[in-house]
Each structure stands twice: as C-alpha cells, then as structure tokens.
Protein backbone atom coordinates (compact mmCIF):
# COMPACT_ATOMS: atom_id res chain seq x y z
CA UNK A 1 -220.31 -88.72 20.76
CA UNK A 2 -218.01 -88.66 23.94
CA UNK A 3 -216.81 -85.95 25.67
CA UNK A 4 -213.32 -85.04 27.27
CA UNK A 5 -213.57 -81.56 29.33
CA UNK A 6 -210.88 -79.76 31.57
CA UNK A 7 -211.30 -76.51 32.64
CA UNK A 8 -209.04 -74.21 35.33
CA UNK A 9 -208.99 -70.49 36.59
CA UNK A 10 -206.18 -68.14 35.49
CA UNK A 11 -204.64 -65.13 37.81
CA UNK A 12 -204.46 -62.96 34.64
CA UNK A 13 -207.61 -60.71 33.23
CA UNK A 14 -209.67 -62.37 30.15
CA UNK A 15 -208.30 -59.99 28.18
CA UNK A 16 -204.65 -60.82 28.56
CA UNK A 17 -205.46 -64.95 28.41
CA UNK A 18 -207.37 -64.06 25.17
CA UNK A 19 -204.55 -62.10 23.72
CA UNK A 20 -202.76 -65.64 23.72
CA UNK A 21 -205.29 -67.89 22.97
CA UNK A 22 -207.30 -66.47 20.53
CA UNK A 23 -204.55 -66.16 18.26
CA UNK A 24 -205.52 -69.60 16.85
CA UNK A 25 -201.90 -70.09 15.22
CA UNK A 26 -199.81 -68.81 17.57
CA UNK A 27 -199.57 -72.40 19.65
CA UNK A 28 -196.19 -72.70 18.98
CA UNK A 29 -195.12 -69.68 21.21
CA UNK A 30 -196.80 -70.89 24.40
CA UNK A 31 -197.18 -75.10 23.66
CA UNK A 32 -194.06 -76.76 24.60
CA UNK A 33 -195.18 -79.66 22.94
CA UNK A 34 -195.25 -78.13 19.71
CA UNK A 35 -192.42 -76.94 18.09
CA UNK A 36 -194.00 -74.77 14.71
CA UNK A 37 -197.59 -73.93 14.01
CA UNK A 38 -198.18 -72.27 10.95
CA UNK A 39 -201.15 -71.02 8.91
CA UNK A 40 -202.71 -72.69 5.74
CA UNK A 41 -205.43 -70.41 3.95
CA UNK A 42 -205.29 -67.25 6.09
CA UNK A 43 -206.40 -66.90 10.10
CA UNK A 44 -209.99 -66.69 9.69
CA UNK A 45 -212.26 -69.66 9.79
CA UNK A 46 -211.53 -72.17 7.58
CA UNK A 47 -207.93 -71.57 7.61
CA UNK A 48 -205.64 -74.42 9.30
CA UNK A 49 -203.13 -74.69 11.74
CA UNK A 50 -200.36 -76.57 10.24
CA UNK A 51 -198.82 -77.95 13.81
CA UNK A 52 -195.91 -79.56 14.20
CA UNK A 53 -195.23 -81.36 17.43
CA UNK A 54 -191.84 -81.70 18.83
CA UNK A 55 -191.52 -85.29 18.29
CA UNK A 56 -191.57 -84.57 14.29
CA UNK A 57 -195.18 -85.52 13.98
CA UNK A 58 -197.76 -83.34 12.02
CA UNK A 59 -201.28 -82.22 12.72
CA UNK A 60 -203.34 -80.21 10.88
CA UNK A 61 -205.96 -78.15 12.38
CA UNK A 62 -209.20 -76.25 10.92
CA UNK A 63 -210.41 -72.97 12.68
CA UNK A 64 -214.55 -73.92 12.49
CA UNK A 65 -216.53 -71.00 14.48
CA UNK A 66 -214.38 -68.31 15.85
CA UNK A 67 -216.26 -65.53 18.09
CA UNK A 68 -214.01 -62.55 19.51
CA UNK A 69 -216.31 -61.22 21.27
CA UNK A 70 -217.55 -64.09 23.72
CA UNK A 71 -213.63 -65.31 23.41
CA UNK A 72 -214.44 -68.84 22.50
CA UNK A 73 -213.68 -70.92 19.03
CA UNK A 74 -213.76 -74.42 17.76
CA UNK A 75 -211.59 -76.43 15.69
CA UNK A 76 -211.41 -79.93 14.02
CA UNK A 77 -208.96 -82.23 12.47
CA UNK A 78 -209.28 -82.81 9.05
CA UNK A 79 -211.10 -86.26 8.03
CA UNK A 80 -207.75 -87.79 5.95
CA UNK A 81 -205.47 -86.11 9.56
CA UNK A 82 -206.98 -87.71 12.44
CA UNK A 83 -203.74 -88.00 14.69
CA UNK A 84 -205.82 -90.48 17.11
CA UNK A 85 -207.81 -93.59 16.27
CA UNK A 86 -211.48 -91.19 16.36
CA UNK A 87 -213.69 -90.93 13.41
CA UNK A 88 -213.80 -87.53 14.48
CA UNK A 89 -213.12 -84.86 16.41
CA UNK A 90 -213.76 -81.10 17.39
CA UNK A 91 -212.66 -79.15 19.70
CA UNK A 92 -213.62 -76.03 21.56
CA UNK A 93 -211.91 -73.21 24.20
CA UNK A 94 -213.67 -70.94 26.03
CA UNK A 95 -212.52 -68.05 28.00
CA UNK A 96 -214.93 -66.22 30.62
CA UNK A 97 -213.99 -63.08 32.57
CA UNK A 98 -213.87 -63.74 36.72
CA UNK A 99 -215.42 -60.46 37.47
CA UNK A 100 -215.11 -60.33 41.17
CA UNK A 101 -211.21 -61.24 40.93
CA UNK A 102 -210.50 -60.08 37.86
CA UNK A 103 -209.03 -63.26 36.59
CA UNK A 104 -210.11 -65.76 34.30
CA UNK A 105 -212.28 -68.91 33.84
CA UNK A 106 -210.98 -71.01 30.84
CA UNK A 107 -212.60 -74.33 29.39
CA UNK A 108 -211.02 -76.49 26.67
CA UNK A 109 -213.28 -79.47 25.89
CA UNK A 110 -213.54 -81.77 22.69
CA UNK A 111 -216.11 -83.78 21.36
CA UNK A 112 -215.13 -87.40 19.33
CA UNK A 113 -216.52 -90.39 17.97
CA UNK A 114 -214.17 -93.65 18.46
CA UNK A 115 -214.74 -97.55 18.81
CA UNK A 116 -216.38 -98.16 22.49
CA UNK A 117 -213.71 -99.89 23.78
CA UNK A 118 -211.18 -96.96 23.26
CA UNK A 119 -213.42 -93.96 24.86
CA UNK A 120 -211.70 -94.42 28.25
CA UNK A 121 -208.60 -94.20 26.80
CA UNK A 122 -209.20 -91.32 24.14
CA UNK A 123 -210.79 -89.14 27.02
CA UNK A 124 -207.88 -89.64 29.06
CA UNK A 125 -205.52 -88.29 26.37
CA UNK A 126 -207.40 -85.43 25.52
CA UNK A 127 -207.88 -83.94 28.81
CA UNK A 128 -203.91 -84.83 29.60
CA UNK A 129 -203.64 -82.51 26.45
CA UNK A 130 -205.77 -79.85 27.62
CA UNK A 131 -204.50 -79.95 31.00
CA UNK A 132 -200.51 -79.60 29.98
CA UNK A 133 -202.17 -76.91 27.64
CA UNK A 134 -203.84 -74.54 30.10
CA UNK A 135 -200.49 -75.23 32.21
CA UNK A 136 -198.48 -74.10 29.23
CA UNK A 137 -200.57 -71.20 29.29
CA UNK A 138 -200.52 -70.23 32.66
CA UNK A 139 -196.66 -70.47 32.55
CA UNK A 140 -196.52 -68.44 29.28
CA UNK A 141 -198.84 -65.78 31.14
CA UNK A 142 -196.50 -64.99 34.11
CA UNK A 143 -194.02 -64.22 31.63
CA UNK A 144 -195.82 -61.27 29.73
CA UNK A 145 -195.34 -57.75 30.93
CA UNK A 146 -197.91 -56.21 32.91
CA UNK A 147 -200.18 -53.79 31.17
C-alpha cells in the first residue's frame, strides 16, 4: 500500500472549512476541476458522489467512514470505476482546529495499491490533486461572508 499525503493551514476557523468540506457532495461548488457532483443513494455513508470532471470524464465516489465530530471522512472509488491504473484506492480528509490562531490544519491523504513501477507516478498525481484541492478551497473560503 503506498501513500500520497498533502496537507496545508487555512486562515479560516475549522468550523467554516468544515462547513465546505464536509459536505461530501458539494465538490462541485468549490472544485474547479469538476463541473457536477451529484449524490447516488443519499449523503450518508455508503452513498456516492457521482463527479463529473470538466473534461467530460466521470468518477464515482463512495462516502466509507464519515465522523462530524472529529471533521474527518474517507472515501473510495468503486472496484469496476478506478479512474487511475490502482487496484485500489481510498481516500481520507482531515480537518483540525489551530487553536492558538484560530485557523485551520487540513490533511487530505490517500492510500492505493498499483504496479511498482507506477507508484512514483500515481503519488505524484494524487498529491497534485489534493494540492489544487485545498487551493480550490482556500480560494472558495475568502469568498464566504464572515460570520
């Protein structure tokens, strides 16, 4: 199992940055990389994020653990909708309060299984994704009113 792992601080409370991100199919409104996300099966876990990336592709997403409380959840692609040459693939975010600064520590990380030769490669594209991701979101956050 390989690891890619990106994480980043936001100048916004927890709260707010959870607001966002825990709505697990609400991509679309912050991603600009995705141009529709919409929800298969309800919002709890074991629903799926129907995504659908600006490009035309689609990618289909299943909500695995989701805890509100310690603002975190975990997702994975289906086994017959793996979008990237991995034999599988789940991935977590992770939001932790800054207390001190009152801003926010955010972690987006996935875990995958793919042929040896293409780890280097796979890792690079998944942290590239989490990193335009968290941007996304940091962008998206400046925009909301202050509350």
């Amino acid at each position: 199992m390989s690891l890619s792992y990106v994480s980043s601080i936001l100048d916004a409370p927890a709260e707010k940055v959870w607001s966002v991100l825990g709505d697990f199919h609400g991509l679309a409104e912050w991603v600009t990389m995705i141009a529709t996300s919409k929800p298969e099966g309800g919002d709890g876990v074991g629903s799926v994020r129907r995504v659908t990336l600006v490009d035309g592709r689609v990618v289909g997403e299943r909500l695995v653990a989701y805890d509100d409380p310690g603002r975190r959840y975990s997702y994975q692609f289906g086994d017959d909708e793996l979008p990237f040459p991995v034999r599988s693939y789940r991935g977590t975010v992770h939001v932790l309060p800054v207390t001190d600064t009152n801003r926010t520590f955010i972690e987006w990380f996935g875990e995958f299984d793919c042929e040896a030769a293409q780890v280097e490669e796979m890792n690079a594209v998944f942290t590239g994704i989490y990193t335009e991701f968290i941007a996304n979101l940091r962008d998206h956050l400046v925009r909301l009113p202050v509350t």
